[in-house]
N, C-alpha and C. Protein backbone atom coordinates (compact mmCIF):
# COMPACT_ATOMS: atom_id res chain seq x y z
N UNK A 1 -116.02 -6.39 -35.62
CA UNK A 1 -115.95 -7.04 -36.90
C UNK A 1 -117.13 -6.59 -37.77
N UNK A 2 -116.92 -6.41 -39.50
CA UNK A 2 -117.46 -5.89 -39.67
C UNK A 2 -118.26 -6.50 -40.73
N UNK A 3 -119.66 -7.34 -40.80
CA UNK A 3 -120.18 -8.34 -41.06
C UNK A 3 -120.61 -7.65 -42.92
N UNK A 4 -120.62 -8.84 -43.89
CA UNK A 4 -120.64 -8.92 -44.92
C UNK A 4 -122.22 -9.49 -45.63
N UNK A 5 -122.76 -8.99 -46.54
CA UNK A 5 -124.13 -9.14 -46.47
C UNK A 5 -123.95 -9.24 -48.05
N UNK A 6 -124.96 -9.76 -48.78
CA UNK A 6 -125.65 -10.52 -49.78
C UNK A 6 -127.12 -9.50 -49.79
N UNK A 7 -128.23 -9.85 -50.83
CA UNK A 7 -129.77 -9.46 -51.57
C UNK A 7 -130.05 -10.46 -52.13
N UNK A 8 -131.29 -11.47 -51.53
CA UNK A 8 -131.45 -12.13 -52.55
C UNK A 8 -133.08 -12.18 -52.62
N UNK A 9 -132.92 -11.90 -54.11
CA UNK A 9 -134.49 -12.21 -54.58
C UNK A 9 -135.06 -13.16 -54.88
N UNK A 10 -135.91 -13.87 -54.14
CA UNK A 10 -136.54 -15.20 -54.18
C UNK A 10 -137.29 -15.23 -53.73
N UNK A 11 -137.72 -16.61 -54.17
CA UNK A 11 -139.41 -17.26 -54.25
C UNK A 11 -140.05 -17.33 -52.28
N UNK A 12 -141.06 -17.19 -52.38
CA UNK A 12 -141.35 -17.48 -51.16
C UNK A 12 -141.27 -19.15 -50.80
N UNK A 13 -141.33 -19.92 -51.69
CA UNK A 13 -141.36 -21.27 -51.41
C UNK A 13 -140.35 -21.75 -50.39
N UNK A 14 -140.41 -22.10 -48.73
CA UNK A 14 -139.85 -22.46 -48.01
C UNK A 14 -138.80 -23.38 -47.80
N UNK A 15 -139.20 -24.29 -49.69
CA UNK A 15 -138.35 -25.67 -49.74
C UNK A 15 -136.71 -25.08 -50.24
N UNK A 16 -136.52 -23.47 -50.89
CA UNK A 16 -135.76 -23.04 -51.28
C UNK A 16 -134.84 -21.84 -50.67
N UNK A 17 -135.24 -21.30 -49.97
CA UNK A 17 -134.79 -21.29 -48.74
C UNK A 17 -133.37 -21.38 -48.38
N UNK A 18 -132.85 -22.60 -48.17
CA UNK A 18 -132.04 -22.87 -46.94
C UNK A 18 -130.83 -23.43 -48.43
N UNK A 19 -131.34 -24.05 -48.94
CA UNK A 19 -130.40 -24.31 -50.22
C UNK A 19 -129.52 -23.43 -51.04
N UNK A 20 -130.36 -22.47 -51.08
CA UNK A 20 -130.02 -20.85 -51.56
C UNK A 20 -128.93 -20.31 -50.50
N UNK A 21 -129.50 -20.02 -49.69
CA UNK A 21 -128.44 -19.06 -48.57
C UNK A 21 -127.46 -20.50 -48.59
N UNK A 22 -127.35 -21.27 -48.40
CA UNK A 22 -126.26 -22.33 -47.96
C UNK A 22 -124.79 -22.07 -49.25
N UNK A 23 -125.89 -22.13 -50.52
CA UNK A 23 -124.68 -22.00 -51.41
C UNK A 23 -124.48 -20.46 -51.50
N UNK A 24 -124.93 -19.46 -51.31
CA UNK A 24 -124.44 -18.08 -51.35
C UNK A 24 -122.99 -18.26 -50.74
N UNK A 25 -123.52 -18.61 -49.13
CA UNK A 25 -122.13 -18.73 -48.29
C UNK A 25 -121.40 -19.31 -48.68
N UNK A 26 -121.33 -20.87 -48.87
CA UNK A 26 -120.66 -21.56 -49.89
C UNK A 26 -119.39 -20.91 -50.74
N UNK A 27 -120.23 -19.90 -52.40
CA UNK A 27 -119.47 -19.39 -53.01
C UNK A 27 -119.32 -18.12 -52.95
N UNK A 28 -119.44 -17.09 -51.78
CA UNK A 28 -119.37 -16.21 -51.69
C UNK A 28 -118.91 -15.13 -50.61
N UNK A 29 -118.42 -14.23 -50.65
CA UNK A 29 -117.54 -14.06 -49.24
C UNK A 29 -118.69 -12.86 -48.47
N UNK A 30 -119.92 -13.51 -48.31
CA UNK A 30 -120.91 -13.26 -47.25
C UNK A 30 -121.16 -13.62 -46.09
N UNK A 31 -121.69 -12.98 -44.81
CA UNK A 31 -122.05 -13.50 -43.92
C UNK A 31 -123.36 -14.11 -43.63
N UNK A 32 -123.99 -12.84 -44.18
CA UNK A 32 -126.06 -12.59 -44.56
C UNK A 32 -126.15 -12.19 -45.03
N UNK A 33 -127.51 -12.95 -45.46
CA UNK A 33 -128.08 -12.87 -47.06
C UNK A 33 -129.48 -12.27 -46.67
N UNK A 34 -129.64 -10.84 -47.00
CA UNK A 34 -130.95 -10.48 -46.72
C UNK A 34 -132.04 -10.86 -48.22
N UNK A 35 -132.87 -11.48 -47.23
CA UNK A 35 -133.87 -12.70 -48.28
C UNK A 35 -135.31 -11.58 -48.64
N UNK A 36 -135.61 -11.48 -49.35
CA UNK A 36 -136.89 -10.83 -50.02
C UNK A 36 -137.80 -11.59 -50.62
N UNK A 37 -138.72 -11.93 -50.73
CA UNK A 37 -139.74 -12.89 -51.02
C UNK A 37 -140.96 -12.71 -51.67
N UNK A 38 -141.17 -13.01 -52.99
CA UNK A 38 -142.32 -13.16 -53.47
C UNK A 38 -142.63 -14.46 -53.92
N UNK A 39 -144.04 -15.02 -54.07
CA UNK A 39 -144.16 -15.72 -54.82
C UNK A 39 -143.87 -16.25 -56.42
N UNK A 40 -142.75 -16.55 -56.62
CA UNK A 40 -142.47 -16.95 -58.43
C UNK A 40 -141.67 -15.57 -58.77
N UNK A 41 -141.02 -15.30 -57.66
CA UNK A 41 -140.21 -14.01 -57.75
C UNK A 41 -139.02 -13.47 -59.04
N UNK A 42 -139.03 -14.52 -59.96
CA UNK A 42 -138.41 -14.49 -61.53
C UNK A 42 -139.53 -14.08 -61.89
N UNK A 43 -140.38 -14.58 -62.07
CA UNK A 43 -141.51 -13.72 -63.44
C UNK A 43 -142.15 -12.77 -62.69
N UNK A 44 -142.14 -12.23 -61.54
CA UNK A 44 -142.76 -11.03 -60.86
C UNK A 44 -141.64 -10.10 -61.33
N UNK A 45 -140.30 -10.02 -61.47
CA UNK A 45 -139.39 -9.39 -61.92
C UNK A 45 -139.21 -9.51 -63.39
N UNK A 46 -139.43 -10.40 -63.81
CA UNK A 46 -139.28 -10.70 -65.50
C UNK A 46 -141.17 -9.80 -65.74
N UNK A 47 -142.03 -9.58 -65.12
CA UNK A 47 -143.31 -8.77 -65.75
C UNK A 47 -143.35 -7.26 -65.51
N UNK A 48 -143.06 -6.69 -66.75
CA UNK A 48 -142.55 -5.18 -66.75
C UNK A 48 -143.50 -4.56 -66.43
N UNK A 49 -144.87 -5.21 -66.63
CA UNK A 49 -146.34 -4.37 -66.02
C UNK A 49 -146.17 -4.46 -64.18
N UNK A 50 -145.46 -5.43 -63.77
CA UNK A 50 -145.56 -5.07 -62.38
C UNK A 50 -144.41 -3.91 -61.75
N UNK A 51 -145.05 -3.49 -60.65
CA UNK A 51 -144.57 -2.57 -59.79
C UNK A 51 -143.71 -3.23 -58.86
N UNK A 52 -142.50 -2.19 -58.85
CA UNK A 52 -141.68 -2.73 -58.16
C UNK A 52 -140.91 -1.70 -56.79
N UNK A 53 -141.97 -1.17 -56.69
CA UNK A 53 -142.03 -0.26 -55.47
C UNK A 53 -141.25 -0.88 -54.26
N UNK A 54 -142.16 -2.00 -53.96
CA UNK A 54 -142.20 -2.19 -52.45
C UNK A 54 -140.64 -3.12 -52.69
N UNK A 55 -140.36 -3.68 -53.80
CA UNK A 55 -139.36 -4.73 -53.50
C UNK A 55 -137.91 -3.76 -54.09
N UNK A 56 -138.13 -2.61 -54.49
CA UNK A 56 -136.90 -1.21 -54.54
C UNK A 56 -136.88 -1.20 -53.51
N UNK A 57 -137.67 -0.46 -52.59
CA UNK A 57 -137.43 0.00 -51.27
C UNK A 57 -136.82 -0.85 -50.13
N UNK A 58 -136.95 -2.29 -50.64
CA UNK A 58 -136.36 -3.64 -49.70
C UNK A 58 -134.55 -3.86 -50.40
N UNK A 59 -134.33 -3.38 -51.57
CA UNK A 59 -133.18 -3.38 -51.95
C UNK A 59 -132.70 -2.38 -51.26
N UNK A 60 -133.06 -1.22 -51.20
CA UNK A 60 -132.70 -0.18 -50.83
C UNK A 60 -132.08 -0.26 -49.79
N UNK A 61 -133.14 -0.63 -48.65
CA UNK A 61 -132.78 -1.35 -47.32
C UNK A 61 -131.81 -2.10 -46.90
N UNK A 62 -131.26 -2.83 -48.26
CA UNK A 62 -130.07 -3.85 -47.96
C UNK A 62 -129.16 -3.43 -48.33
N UNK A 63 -129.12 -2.66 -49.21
CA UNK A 63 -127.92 -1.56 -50.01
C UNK A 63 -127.34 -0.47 -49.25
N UNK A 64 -128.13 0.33 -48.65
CA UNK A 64 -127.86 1.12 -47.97
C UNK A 64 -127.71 1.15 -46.59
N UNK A 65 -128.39 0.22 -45.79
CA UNK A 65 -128.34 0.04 -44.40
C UNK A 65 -127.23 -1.22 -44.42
N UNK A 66 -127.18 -2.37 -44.81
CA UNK A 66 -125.93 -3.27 -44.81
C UNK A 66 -124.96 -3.42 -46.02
N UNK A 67 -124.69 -2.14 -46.53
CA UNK A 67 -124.10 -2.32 -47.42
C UNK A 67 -123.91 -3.85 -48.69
N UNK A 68 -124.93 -3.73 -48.72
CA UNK A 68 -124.58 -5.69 -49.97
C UNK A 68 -124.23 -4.55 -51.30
N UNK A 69 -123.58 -5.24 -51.32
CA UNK A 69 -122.70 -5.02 -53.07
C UNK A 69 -122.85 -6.13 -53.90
N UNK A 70 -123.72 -7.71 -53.58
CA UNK A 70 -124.26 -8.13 -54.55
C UNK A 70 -125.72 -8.94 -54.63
N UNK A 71 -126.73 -8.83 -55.39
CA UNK A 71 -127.94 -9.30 -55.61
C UNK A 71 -128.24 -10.36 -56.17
N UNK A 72 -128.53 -11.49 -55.83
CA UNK A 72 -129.26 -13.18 -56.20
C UNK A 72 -130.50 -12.51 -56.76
N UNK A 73 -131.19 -13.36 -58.01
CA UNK A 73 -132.26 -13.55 -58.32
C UNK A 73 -132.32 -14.95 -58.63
N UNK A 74 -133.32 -15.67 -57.94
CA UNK A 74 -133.71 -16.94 -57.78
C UNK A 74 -134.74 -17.35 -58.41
N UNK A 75 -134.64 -18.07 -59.64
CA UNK A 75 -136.44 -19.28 -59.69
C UNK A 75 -135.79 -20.95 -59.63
N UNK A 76 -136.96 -21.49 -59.46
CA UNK A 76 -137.00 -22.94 -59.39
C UNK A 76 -137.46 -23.55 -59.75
N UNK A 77 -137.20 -24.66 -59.80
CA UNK A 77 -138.34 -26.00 -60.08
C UNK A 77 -139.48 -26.30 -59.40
N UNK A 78 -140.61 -27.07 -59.96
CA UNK A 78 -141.88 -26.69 -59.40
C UNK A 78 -142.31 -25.19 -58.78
N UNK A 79 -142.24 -24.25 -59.27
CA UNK A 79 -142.49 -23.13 -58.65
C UNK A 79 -143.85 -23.16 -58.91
N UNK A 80 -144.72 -22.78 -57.74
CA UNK A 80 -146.50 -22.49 -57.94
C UNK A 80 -146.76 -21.02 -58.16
N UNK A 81 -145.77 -20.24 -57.83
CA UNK A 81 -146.28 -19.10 -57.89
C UNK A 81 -145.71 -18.66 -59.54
N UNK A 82 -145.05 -19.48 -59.98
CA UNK A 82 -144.44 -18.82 -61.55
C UNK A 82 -144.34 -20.83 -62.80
N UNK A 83 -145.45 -21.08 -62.55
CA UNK A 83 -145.49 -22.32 -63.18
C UNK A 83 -145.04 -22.31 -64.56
N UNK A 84 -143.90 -22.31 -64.67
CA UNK A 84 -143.59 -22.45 -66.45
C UNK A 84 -142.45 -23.46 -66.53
N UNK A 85 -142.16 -23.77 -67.55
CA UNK A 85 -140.69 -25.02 -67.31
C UNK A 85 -139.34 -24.29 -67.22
N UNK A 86 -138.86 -24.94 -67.22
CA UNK A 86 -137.32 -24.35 -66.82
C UNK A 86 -137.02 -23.93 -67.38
N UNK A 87 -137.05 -23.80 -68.83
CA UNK A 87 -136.56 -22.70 -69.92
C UNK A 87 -136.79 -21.64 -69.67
N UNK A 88 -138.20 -21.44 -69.39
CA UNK A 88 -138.82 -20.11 -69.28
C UNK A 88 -138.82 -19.27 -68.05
N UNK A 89 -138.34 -20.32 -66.74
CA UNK A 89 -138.03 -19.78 -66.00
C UNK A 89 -136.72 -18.59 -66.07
N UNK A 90 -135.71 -19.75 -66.85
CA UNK A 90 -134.04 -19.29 -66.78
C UNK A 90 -134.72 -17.41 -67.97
N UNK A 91 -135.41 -17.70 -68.50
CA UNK A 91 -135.49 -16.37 -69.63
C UNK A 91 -135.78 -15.46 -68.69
N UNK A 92 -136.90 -15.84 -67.41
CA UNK A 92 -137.29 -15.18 -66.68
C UNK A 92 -136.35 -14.11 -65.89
N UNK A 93 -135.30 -15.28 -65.35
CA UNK A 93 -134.19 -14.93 -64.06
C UNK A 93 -133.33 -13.93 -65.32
N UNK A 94 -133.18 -14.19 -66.39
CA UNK A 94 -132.22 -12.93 -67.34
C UNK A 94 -132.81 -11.98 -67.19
N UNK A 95 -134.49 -11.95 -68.26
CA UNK A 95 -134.95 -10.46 -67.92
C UNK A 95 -135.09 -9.95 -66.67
N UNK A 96 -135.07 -10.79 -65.49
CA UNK A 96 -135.29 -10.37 -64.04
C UNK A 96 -133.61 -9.42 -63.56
N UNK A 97 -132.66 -9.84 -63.98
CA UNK A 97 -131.15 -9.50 -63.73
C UNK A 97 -131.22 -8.32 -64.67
N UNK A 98 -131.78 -8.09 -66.15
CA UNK A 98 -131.55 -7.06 -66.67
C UNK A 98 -132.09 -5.67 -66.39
N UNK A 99 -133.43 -5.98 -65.84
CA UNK A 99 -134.65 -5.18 -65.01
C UNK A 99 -133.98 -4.47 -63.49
N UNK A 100 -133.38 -5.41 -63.28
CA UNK A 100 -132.90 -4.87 -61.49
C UNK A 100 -131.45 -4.02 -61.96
N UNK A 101 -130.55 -4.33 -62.92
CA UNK A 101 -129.62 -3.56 -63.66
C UNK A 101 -129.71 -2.06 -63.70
N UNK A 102 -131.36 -2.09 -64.24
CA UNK A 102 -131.32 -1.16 -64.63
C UNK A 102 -132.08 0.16 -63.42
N UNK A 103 -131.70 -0.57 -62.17
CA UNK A 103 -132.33 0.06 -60.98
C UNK A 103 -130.93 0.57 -60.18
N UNK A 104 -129.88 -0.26 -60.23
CA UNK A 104 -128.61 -0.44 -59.52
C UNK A 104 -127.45 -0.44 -59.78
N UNK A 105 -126.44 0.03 -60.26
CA UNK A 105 -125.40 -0.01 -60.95
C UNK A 105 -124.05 -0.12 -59.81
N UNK A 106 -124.42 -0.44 -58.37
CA UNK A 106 -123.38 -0.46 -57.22
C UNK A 106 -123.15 -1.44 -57.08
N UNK A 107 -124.24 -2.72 -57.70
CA UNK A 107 -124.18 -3.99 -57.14
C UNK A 107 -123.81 -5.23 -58.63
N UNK A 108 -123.57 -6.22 -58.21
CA UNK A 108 -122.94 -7.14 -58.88
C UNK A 108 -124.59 -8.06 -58.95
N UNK A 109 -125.43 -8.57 -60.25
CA UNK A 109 -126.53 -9.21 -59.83
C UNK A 109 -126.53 -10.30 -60.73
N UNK A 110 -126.60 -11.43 -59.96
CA UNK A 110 -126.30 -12.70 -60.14
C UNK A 110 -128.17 -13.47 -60.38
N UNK A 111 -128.04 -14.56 -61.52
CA UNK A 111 -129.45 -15.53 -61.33
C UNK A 111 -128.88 -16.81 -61.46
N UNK A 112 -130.21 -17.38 -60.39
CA UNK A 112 -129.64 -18.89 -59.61
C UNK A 112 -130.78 -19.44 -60.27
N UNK A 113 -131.15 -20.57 -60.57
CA UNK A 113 -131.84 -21.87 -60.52
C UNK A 113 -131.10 -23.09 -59.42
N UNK A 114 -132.89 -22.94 -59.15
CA UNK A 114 -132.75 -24.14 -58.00
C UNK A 114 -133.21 -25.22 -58.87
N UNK A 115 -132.58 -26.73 -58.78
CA UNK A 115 -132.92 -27.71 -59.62
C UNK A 115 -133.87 -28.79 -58.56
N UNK A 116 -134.46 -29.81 -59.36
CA UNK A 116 -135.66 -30.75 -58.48
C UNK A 116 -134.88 -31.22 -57.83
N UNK A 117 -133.53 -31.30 -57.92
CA UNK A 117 -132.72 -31.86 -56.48
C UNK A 117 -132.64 -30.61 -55.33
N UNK A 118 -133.01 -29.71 -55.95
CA UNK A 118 -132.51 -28.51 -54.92
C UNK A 118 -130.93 -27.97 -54.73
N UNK A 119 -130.70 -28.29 -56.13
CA UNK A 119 -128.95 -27.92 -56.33
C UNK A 119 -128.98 -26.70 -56.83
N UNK A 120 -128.18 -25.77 -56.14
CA UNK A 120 -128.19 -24.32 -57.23
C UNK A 120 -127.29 -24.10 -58.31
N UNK A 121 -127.47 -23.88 -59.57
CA UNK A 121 -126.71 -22.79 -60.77
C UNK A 121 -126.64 -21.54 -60.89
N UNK A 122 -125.70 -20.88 -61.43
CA UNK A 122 -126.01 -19.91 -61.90
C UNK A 122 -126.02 -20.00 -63.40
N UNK A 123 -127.66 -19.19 -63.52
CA UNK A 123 -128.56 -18.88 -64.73
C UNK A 123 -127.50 -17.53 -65.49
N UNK A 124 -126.45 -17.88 -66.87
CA UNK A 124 -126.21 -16.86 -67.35
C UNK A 124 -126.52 -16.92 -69.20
């Protein structure tokens, strides 16, 4: 059998996590979700001065070794590593989806907000 895989870019925050992959599977015809992690991982992708070396080469990895054909970008509520309000987050997770666009054209790339309940959307 021949197992179905997900990319998702998100926060290192542990509380988000399990909420995330739960609804991937949920609405999506995945098995695993290979998880990538930075801190406040919307505005590390939404800041065009940062390098995005190491977290290409982790797409890469999921693209090419498990074939995922689609990419999550995740921010949240209370995020410490990207403290801004939710507006600015959601602007974040766009320029973050338009930025990775323009790295990937195989994959389908989706942005989630996690809410203070820990409910996910998708940010369009």
């Amino acid at each position: 059998m021949k197992h179905k895989f997900a990319t998702c870019l998100n926060c290192m925050d542990g509380r988000v996590q399990l909420p995330v992959i739960q609804w991937i599977k949920e609405n999506y015809d995945v098995d695993y979700i290979d998880m990538i992690t930075e801190a406040g991982m919307d505005g590390v992708l939404a800041n065009k001065r940062f390098k995005l070396k190491n977290i290409l080469k982790k797409i890469g990895i999921s693209i090419g070794k498990h074939k995922s054909r689609i990419i999550f970008i995740v921010g949240h509520y209370d995020c410490s590593g990207n403290s801004v309000d939710e507006k600015t987050h959601k602007i974040h997770i766009l320029k973050a989806v338009q930025r990775i666009k323009s790295f990937t054209s195989s994959c389908q790339i989706i942005g989630l907000w996690v809410t203070r309940e820990f409910l996910v959307e998708i940010v369009e």
